[in-house]
C-alpha atoms as a PDB file:
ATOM      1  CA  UNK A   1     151.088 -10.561 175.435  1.00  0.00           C
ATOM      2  CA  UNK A   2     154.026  -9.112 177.461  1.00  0.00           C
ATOM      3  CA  UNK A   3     154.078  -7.210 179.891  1.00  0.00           C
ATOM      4  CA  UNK A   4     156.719  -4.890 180.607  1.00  0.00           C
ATOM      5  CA  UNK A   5     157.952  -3.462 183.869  1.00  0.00           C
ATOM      6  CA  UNK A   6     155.786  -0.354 184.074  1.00  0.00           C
ATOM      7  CA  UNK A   7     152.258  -2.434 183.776  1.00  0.00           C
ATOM      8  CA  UNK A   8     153.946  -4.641 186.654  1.00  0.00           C
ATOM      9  CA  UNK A   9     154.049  -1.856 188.276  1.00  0.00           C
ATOM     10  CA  UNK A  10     151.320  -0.879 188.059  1.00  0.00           C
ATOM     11  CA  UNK A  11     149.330  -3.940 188.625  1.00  0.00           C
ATOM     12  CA  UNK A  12     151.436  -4.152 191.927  1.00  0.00           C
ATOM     13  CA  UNK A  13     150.642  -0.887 192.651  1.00  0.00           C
ATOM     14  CA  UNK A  14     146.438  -1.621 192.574  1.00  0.00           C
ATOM     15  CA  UNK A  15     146.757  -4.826 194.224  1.00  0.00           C
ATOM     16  CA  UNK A  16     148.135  -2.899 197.352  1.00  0.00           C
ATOM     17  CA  UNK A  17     145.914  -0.344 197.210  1.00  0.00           C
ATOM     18  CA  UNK A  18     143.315  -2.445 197.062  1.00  0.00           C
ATOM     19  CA  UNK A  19     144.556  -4.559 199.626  1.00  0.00           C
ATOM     20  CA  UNK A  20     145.072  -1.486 201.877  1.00  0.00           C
ATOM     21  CA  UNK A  21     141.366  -0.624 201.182  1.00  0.00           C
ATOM     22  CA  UNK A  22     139.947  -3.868 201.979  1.00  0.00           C
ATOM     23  CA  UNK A  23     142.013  -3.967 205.725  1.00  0.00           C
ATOM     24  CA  UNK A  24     140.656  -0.303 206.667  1.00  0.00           C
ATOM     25  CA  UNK A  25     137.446  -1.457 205.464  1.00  0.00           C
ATOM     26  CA  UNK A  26     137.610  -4.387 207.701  1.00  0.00           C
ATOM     27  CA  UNK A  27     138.519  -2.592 210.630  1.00  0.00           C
ATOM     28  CA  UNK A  28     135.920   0.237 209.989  1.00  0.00           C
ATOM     29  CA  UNK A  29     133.520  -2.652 210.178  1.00  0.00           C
ATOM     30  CA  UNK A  30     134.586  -3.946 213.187  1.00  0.00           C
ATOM     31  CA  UNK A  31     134.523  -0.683 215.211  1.00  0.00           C
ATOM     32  CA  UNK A  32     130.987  -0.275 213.938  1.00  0.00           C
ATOM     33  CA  UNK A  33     129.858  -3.329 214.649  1.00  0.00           C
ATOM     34  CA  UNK A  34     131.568  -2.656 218.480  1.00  0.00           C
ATOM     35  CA  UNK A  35     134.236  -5.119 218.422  1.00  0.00           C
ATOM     36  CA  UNK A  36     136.341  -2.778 219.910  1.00  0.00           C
ATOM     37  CA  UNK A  37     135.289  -0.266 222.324  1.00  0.00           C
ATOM     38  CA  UNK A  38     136.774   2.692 220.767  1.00  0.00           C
ATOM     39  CA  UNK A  39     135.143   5.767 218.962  1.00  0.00           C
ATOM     40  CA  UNK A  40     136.585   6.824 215.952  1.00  0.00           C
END
């Protein structure tokens, strides 16, 4: 199978977004849990 530039892209693409979602997910988390002692 090859995969041409635009599905690189695209894969690229996801894998930041997801990797975006994960960090503010993370840091969500921690001001919940009270790491930090900031509101929202």
């Amino acid at each position: 199978m090859i995969q041409d530039n635009k599905t690189k892209k695209k894969n690229l693409r996801t894998a930041l977004g997801l990797l975006i979602f994960i960090i503010l997910l993370f840091v969500f988390t921690l001001y919940n849990v009270g790491v930090f002692d900031r509101a929202i």
